[in-house]
C-alpha atoms as a PDB file:
ATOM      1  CA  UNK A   1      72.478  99.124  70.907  1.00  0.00           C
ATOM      2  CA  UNK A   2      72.846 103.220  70.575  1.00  0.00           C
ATOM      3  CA  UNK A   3      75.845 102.124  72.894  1.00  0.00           C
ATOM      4  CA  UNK A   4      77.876 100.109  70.536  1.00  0.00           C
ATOM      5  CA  UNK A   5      77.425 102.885  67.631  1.00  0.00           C
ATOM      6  CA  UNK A   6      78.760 105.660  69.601  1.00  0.00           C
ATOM      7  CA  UNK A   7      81.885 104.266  69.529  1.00  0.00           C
ATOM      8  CA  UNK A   8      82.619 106.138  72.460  1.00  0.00           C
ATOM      9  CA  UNK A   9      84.128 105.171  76.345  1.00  0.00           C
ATOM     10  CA  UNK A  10      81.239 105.201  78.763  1.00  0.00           C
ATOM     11  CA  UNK A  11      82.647 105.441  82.555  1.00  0.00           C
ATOM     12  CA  UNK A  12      80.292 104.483  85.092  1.00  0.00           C
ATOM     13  CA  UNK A  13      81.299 105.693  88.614  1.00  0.00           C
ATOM     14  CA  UNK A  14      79.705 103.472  91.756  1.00  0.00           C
ATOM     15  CA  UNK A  15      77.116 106.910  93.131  1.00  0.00           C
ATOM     16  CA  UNK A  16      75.040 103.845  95.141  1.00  0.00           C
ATOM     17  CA  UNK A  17      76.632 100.649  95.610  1.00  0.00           C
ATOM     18  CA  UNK A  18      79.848  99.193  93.248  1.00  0.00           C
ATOM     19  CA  UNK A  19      77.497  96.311  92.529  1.00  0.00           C
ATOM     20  CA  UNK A  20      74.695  99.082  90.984  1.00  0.00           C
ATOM     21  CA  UNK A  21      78.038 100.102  88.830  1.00  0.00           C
ATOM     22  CA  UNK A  22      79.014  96.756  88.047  1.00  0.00           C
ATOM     23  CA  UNK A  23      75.539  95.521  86.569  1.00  0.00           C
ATOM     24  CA  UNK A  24      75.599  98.648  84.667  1.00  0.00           C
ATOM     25  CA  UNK A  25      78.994  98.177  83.053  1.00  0.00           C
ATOM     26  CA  UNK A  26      77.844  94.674  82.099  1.00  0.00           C
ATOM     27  CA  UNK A  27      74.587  95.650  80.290  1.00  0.00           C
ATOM     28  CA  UNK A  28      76.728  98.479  78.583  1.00  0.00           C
ATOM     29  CA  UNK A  29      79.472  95.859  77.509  1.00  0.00           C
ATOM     30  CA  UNK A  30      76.786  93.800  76.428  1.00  0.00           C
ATOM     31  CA  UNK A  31      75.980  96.069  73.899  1.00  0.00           C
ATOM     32  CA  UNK A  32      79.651  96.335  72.356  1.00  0.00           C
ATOM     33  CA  UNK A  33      80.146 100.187  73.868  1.00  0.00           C
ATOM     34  CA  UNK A  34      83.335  99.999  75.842  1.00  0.00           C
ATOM     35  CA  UNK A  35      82.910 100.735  79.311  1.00  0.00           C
ATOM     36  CA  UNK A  36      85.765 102.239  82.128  1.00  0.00           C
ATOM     37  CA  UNK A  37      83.588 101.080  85.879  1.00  0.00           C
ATOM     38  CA  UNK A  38      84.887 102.959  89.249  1.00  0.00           C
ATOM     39  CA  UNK A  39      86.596 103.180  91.424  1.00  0.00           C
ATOM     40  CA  UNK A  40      85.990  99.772  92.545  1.00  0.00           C
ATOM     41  CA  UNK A  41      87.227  98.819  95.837  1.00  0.00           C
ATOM     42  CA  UNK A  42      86.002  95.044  96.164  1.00  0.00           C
ATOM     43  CA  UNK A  43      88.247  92.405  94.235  1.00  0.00           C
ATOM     44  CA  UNK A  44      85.156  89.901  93.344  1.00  0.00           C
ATOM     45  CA  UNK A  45      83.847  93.328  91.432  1.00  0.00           C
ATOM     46  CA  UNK A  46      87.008  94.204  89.852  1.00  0.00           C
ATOM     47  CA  UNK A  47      86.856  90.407  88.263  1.00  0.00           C
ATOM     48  CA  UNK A  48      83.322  90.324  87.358  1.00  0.00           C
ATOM     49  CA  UNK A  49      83.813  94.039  85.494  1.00  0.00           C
ATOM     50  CA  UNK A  50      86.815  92.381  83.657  1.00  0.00           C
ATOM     51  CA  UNK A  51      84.643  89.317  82.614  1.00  0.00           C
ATOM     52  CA  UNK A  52      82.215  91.310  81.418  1.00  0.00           C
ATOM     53  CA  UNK A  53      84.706  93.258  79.279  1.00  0.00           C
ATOM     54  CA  UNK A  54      84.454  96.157  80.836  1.00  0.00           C
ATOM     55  CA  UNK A  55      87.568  98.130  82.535  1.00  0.00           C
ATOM     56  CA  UNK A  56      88.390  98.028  85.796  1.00  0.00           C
ATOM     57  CA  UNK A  57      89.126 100.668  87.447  1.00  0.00           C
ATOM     58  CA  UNK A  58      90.314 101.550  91.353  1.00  0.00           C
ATOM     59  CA  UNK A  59      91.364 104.457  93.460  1.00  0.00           C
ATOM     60  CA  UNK A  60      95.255 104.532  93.594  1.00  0.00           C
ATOM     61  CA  UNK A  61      94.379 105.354  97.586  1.00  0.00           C
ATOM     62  CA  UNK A  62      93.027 102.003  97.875  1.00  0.00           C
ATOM     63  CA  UNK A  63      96.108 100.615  96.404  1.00  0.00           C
ATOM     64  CA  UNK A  64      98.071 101.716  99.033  1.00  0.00           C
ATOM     65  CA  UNK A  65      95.596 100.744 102.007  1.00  0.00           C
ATOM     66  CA  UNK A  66      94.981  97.097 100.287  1.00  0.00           C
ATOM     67  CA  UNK A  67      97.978  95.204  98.805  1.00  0.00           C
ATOM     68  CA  UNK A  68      95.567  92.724  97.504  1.00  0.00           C
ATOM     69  CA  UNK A  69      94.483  95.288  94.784  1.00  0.00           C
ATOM     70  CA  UNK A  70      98.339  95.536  93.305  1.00  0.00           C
ATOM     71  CA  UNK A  71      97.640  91.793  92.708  1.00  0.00           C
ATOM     72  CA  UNK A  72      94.701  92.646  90.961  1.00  0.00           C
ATOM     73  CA  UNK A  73      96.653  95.298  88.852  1.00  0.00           C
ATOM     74  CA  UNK A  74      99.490  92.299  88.522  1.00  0.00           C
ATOM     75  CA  UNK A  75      96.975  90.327  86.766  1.00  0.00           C
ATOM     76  CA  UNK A  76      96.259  92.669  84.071  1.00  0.00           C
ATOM     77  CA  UNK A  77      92.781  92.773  85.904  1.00  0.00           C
ATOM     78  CA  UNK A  78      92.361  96.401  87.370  1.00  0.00           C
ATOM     79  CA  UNK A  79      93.044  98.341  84.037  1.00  0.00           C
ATOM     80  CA  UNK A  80      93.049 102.039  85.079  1.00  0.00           C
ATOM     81  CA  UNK A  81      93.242 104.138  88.570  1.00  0.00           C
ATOM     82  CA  UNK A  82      90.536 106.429  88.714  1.00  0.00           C
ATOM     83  CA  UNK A  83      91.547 109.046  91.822  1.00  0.00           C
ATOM     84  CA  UNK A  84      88.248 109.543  94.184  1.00  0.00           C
ATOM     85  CA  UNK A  85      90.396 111.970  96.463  1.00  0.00           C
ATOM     86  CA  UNK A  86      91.512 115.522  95.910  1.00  0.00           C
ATOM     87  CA  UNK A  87      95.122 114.325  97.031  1.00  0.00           C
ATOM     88  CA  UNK A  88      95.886 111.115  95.561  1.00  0.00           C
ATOM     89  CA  UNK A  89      99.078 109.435  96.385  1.00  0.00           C
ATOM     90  CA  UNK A  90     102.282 110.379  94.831  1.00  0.00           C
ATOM     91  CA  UNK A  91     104.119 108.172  92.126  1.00  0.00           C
ATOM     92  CA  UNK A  92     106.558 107.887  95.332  1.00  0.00           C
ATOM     93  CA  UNK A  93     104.224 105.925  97.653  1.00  0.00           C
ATOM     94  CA  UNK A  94     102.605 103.942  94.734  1.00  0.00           C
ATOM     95  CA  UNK A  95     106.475 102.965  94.165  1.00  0.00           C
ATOM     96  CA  UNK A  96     107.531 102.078  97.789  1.00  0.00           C
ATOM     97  CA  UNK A  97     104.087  99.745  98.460  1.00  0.00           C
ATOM     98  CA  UNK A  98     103.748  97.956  94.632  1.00  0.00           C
ATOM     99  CA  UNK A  99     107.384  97.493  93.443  1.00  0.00           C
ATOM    100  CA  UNK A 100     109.098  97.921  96.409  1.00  0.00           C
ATOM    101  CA  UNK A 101     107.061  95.481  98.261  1.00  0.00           C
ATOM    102  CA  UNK A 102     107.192  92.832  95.587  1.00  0.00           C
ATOM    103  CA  UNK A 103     103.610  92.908  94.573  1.00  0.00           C
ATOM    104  CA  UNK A 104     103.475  94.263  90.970  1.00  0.00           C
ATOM    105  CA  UNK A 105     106.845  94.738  88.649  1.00  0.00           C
ATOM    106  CA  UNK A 106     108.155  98.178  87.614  1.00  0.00           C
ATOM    107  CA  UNK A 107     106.272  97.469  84.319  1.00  0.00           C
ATOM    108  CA  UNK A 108     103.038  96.538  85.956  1.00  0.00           C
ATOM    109  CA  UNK A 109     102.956 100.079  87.542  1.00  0.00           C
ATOM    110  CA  UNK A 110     104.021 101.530  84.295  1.00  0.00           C
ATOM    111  CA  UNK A 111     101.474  99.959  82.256  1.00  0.00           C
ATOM    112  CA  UNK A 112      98.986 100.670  85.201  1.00  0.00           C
ATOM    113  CA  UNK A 113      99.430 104.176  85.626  1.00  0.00           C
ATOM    114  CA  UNK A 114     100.534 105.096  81.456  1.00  0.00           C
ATOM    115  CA  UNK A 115     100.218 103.002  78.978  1.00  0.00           C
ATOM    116  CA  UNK A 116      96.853 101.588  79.504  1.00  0.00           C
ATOM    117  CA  UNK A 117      95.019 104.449  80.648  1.00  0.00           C
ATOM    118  CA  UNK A 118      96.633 106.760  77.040  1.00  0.00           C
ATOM    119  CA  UNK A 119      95.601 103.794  75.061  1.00  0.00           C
ATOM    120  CA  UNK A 120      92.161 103.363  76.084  1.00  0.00           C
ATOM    121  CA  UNK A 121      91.262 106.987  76.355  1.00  0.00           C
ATOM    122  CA  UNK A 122      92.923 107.215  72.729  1.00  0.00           C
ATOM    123  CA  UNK A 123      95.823 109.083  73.754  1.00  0.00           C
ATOM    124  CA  UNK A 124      97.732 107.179  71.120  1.00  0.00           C
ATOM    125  CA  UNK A 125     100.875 109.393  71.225  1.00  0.00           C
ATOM    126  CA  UNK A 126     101.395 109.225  75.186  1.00  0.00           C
ATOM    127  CA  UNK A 127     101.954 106.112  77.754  1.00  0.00           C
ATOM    128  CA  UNK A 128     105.284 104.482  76.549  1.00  0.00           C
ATOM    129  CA  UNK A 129     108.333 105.400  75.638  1.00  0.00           C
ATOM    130  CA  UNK A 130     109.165 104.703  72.009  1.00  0.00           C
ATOM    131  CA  UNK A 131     109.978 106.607  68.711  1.00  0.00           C
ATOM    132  CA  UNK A 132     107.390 109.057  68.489  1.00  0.00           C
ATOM    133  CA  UNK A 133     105.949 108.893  70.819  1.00  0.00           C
ATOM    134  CA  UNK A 134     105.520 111.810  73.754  1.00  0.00           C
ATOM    135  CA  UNK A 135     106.258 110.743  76.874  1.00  0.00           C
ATOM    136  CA  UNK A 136     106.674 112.517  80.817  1.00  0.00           C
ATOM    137  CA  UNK A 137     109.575 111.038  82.941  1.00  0.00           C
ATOM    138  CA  UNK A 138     109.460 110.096  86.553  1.00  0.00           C
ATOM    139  CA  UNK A 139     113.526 108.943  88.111  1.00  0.00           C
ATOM    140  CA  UNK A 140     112.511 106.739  91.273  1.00  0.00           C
ATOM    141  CA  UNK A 141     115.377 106.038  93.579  1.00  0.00           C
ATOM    142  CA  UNK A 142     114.983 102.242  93.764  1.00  0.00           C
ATOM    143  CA  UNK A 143     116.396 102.239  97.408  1.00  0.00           C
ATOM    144  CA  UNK A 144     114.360 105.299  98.723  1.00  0.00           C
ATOM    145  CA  UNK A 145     111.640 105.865  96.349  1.00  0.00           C
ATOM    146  CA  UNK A 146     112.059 109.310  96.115  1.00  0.00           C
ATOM    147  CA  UNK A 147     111.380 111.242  92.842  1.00  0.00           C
ATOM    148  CA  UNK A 148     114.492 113.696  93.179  1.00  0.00           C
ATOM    149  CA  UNK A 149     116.196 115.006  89.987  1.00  0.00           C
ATOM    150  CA  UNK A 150     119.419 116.077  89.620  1.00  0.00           C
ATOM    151  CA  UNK A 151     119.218 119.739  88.344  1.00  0.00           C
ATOM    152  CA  UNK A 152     121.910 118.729  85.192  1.00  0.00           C
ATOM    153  CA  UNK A 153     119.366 116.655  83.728  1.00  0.00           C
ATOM    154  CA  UNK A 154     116.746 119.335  83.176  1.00  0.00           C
ATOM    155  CA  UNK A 155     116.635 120.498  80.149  1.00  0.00           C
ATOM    156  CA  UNK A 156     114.290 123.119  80.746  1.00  0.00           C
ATOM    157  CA  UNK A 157     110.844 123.504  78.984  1.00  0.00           C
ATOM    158  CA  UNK A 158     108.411 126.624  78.471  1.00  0.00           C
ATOM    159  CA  UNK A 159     105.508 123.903  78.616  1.00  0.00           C
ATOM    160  CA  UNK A 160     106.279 121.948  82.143  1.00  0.00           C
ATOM    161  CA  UNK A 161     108.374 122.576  84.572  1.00  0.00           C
ATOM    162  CA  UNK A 162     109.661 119.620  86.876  1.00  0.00           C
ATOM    163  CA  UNK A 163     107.446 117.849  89.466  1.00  0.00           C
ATOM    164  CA  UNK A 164     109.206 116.351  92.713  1.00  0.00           C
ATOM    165  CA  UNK A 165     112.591 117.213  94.093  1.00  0.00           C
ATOM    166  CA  UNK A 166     115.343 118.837  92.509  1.00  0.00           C
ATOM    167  CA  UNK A 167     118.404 117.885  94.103  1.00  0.00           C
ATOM    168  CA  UNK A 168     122.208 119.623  93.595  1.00  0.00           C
END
């Protein structure tokens, strides 16, 4: 019950087994706390996490080395991508094996990798691009899925410089 008046995000990461993690999340959603579980690499998990309200989360590795999981992300079920690795994969390869291979949409990704994970860590201003909102851009090249940018686009910024490829 302390849970649900925290109103706080609880993330419970799998140190044992992701079914320790799992039964965790669902006595913490069961007190009205809401709850980020993972990474979660086992699809019946990722389902019985989302049941239980809680949010789904899996390692954007994983994504690559199972295309099952994009269908999981499809489904609105995996809600977040929590990176276990020091070198995650690039919004490149996430591109060229979920869009590119027909398993999620160019939305799905979006909402995958920005607008879900600013709106349920309350990073209302962030993840989609709107009226004032704030928003980072990634160009894909559809055809190669590279994340090259043409240096006349860059409008150059004291905060961040560009990420990727600058081509020309």
């Amino acid at each position: 019950q302390r849970l649900a008046q925290l109103r706080a995000t609880l993330v419970i990461v799998p140190d044992d087994t992701e079914d320790s993690a799992v039964e965790a999340a669902e006595r913490a959603s069961a007190c009205g706390g809401r709850v980020i579980v993972g990474p979660l690499q086992q699809r019946r998990l990722l389902r019985r996490a989302f049941d239980a309200g809680a949010l789904p989360a899996t390692d954007p590795n994983w994504l690559v080395a199972d295309p099952s999981l994009w269908q999981e992300g499809a489904r609105g079920i995996v809600r977040l991508l929590i990176s276990s690795s020091s070198s995650p994969p690039g919004i490149d390869v996430l591109y060229r094996t979920g869009p590119a291979s027909g398993l999620i949409s160019m939305e799905g990704l979006s909402r995958l990798i920005a607008a879900s994970p600013a709106t349920q860590l309350g990073c209302g201003t962030k993840g989609l691009l709107v009226p004032g909102r704030e928003a980072e851009l990634c160009l894909i090249e559809p055809s190669t899925g590279n994340t090259a940018i043409v240096r006349t686009l860059l409008h150059g910024s004291e905060f961040h410089g560009p990420h990727g490829r600058i081509i020309r």
